[in-house]
Structure formats: structure tokens, C-alpha cells
N, C-alpha and C. Protein backbone atom coordinates (compact mmCIF):
# COMPACT_ATOMS: atom_id res chain seq x y z
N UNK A 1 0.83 -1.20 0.00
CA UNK A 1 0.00 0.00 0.00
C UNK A 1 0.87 1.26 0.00
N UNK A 2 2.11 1.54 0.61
CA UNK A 2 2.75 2.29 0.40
C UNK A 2 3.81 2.22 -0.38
N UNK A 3 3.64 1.20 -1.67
CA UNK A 3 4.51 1.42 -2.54
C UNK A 3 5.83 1.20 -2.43
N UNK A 4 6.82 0.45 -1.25
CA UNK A 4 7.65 -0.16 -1.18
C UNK A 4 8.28 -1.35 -1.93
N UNK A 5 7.14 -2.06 -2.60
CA UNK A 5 7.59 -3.51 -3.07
C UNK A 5 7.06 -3.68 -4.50
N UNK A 6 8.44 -3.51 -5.53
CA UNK A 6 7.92 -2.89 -6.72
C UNK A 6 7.41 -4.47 -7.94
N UNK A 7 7.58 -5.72 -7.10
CA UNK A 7 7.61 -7.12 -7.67
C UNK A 7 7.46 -7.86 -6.52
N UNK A 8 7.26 -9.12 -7.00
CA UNK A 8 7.47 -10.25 -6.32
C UNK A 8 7.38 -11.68 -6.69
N UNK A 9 8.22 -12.48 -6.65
CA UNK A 9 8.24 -13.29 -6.91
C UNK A 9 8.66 -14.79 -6.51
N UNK A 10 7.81 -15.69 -7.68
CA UNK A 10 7.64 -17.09 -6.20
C UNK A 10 9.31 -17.37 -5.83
N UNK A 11 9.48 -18.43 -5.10
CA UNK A 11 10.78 -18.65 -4.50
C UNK A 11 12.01 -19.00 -5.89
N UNK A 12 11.27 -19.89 -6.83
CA UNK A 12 11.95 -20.80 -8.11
C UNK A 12 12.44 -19.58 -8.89
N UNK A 13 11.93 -18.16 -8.98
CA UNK A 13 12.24 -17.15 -10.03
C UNK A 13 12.94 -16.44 -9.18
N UNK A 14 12.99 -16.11 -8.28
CA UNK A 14 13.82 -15.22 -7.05
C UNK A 14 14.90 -14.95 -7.60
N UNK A 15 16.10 -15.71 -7.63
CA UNK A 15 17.23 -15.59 -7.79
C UNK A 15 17.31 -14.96 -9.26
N UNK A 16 17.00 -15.26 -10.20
CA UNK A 16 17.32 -14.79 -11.97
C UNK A 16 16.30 -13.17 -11.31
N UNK A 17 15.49 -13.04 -10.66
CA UNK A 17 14.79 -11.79 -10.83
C UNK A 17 15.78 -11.22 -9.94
N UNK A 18 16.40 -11.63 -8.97
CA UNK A 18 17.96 -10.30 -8.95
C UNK A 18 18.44 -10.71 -9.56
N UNK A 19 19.01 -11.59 -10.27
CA UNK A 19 20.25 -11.39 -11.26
C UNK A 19 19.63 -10.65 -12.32
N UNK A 20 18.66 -10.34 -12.80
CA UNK A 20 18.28 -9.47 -13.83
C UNK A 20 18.05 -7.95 -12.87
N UNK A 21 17.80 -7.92 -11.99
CA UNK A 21 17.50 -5.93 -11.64
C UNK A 21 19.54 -5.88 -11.47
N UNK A 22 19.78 -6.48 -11.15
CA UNK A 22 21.42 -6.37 -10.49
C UNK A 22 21.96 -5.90 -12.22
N UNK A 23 21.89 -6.72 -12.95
CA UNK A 23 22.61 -6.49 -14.61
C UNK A 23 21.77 -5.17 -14.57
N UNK A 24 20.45 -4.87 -14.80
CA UNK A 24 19.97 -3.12 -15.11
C UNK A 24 20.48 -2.05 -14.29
N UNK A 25 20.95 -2.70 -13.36
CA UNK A 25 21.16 -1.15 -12.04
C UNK A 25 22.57 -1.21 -12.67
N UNK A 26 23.26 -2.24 -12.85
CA UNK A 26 24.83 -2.14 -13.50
C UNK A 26 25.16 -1.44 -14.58
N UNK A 27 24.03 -1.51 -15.56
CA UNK A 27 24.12 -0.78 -16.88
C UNK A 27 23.64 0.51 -16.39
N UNK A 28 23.23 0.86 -15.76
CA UNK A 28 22.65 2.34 -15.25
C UNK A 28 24.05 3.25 -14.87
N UNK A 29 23.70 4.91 -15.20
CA UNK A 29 24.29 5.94 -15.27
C UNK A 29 24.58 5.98 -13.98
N UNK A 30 26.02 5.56 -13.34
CA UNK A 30 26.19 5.65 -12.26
C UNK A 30 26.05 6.99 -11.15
N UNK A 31 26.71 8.49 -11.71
CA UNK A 31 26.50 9.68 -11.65
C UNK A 31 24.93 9.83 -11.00
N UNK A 32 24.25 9.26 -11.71
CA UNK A 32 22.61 9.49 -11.30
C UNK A 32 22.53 9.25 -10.17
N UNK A 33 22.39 7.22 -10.03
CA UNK A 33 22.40 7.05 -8.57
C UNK A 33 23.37 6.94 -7.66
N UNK A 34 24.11 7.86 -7.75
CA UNK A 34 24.78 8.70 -6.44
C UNK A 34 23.84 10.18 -6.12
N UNK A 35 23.31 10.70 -6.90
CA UNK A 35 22.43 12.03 -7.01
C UNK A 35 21.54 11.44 -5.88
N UNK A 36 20.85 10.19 -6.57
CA UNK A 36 19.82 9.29 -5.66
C UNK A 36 20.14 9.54 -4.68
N UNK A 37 21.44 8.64 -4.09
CA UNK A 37 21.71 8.15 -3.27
C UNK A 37 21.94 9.60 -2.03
N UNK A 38 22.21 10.50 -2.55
CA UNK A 38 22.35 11.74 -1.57
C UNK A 38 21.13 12.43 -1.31
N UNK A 39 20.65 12.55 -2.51
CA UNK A 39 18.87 12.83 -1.91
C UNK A 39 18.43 11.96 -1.22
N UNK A 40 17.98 10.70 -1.03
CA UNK A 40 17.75 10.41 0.05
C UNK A 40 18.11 10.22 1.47
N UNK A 41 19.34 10.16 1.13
CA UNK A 41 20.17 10.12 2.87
C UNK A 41 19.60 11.23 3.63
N UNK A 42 19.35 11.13 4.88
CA UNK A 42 19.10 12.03 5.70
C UNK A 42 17.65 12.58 5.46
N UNK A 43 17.05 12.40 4.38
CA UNK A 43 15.67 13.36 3.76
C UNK A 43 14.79 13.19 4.70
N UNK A 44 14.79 12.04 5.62
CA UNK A 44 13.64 12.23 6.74
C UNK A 44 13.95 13.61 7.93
N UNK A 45 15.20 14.03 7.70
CA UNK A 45 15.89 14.74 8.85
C UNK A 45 15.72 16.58 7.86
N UNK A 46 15.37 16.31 6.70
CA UNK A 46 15.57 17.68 5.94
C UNK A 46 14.64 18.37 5.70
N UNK A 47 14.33 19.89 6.11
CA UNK A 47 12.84 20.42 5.47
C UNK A 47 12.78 20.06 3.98
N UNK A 48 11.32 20.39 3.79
CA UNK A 48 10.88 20.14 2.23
C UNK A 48 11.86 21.12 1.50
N UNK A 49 11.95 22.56 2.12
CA UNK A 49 12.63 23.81 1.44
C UNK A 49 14.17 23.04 0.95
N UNK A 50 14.70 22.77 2.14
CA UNK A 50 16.06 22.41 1.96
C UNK A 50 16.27 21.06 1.01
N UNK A 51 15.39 20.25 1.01
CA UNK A 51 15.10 19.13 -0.12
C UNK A 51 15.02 19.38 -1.19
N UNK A 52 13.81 20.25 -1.78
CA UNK A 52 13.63 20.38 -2.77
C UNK A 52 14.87 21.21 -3.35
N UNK A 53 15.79 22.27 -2.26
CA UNK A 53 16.64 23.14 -2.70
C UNK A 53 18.06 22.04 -3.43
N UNK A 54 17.90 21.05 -2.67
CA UNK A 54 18.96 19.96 -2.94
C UNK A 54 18.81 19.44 -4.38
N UNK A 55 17.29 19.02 -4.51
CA UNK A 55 17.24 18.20 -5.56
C UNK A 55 17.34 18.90 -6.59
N UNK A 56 16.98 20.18 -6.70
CA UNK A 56 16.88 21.30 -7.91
C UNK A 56 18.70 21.59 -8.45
N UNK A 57 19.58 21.42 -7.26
CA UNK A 57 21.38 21.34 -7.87
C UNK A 57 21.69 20.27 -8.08
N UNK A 58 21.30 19.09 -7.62
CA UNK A 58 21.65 17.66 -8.38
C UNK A 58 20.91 17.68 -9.50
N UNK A 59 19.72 18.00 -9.98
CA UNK A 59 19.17 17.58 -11.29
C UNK A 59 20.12 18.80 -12.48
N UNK A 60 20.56 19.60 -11.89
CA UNK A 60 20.98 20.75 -13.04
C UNK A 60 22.87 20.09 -13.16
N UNK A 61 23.39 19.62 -12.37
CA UNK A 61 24.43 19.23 -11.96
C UNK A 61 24.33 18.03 -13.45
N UNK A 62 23.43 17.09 -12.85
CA UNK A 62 23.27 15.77 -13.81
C UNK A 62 22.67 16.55 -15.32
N UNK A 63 22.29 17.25 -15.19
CA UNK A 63 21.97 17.62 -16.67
C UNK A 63 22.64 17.89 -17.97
N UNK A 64 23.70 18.40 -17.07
CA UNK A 64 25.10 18.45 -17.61
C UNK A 64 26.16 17.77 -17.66
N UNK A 65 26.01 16.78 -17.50
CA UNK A 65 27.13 15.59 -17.53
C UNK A 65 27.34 14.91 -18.18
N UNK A 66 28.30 14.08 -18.52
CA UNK A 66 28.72 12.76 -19.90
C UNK A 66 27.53 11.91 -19.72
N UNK A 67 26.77 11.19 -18.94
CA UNK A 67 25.47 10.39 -18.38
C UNK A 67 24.59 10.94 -19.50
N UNK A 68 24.14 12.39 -18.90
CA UNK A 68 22.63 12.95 -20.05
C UNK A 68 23.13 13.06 -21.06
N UNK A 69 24.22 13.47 -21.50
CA UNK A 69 24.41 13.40 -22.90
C UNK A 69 24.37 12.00 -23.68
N UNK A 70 24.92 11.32 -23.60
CA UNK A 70 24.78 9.60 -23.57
C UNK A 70 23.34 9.51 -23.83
N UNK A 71 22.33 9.69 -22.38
CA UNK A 71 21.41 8.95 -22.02
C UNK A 71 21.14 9.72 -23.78
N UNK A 72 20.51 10.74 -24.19
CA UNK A 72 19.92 11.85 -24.88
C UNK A 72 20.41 11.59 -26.22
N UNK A 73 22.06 10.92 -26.78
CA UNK A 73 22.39 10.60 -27.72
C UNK A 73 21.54 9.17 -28.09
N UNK A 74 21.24 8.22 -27.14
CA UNK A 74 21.19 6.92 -27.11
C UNK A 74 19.82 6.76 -27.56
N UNK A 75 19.15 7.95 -26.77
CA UNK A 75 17.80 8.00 -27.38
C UNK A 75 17.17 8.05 -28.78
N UNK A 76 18.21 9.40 -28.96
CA UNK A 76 18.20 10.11 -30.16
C UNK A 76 18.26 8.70 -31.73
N UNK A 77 19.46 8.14 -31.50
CA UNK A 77 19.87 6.52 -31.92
C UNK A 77 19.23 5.61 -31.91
N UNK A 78 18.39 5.44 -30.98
CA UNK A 78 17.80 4.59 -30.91
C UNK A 78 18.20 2.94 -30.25
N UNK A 79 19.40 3.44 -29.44
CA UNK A 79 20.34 1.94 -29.09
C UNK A 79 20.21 2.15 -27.46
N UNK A 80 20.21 1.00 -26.65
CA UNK A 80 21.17 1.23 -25.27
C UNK A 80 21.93 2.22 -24.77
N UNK A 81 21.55 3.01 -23.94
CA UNK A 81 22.77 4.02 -23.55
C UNK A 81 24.40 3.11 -22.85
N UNK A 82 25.04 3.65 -22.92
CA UNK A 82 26.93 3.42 -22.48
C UNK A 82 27.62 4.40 -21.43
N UNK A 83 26.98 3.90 -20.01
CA UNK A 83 27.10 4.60 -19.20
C UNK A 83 28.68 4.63 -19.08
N UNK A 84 29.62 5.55 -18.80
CA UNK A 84 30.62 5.07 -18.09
C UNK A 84 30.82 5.82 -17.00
N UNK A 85 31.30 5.57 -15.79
CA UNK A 85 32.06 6.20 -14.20
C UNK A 85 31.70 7.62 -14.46
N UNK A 86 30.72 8.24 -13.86
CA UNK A 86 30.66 9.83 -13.57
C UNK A 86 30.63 10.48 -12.19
């Protein structure tokens, strides 16, 4: 009900259903989720002001980086994006 548990699955598929989110989070723009990863730390401890003030310099930060350009070329292409270390 609150949106914590985005799957589930019986015991026999378990394992290949992380080995498949584990390979997507791997191919993912690392740069990003570190952005993630700092917006949420602490966010129970942060006003909304100071949150939202956070998330508004990580999204302009990432906007500009080798990641969006990639992500935005890849699109453009029509292929897989090629994240590398940001």
C-alpha cells in the first residue's frame, strides 16, 4: 500500500529476478544514482525547502554531464545508452 515492493516473486524465479535488476542497475548511469543516493540520505531529517533546494542542484548538476548526454544521444539513436564512471 505504500509502494515499497515494486515485484514479487515465487521462491523458483527469485534468484534470476535479482540477477536481472542487479545487470539493469549495473548498466545504469552511475553519476545518477549517487544524485539518488544523496537525496535520500538524511531526507527524513531535511525540510521540504532544503530538499527540494537539494534536488533542484543535483538535477541541473546531472543535466550536464557525460550520463545525459549519452542517455539523450542513445535516445536520439535509438540503441542502449553506455554509461561510463561519472
Amino acid at each position: 500500500a505504500a509502494g515499497a515492493v515494486d515485484a514479487l516473486h515465487p521462491d523458483a524465479e527469485l534468484a534470476a529476478a535479482g540477477e536481472a535488476l542487479a545487470r539493469r542497475l549495473a548498466a545504469g548511469a552511475p553519476g545518477s544514482f549517487a544524485a539518488i543516493k544523496a537525496l535520500c540520505a538524511e531526507a527524513p531529517g531535511r525540510t521540504l525547502e532544503a530538499h527540494l533546494a537539494l534536488e533542484h542542484r543535483l538535477l541541473r548538476e546531472r543535466a550536464g554531464s557525460a550520463d545525459a548526454r549519452e542517455g539523450v544521444a542513445a535516445f536520439l539513436q535509438k540503441r542502449a545508452p553506455r554509461f561510463g564512471a561519472s
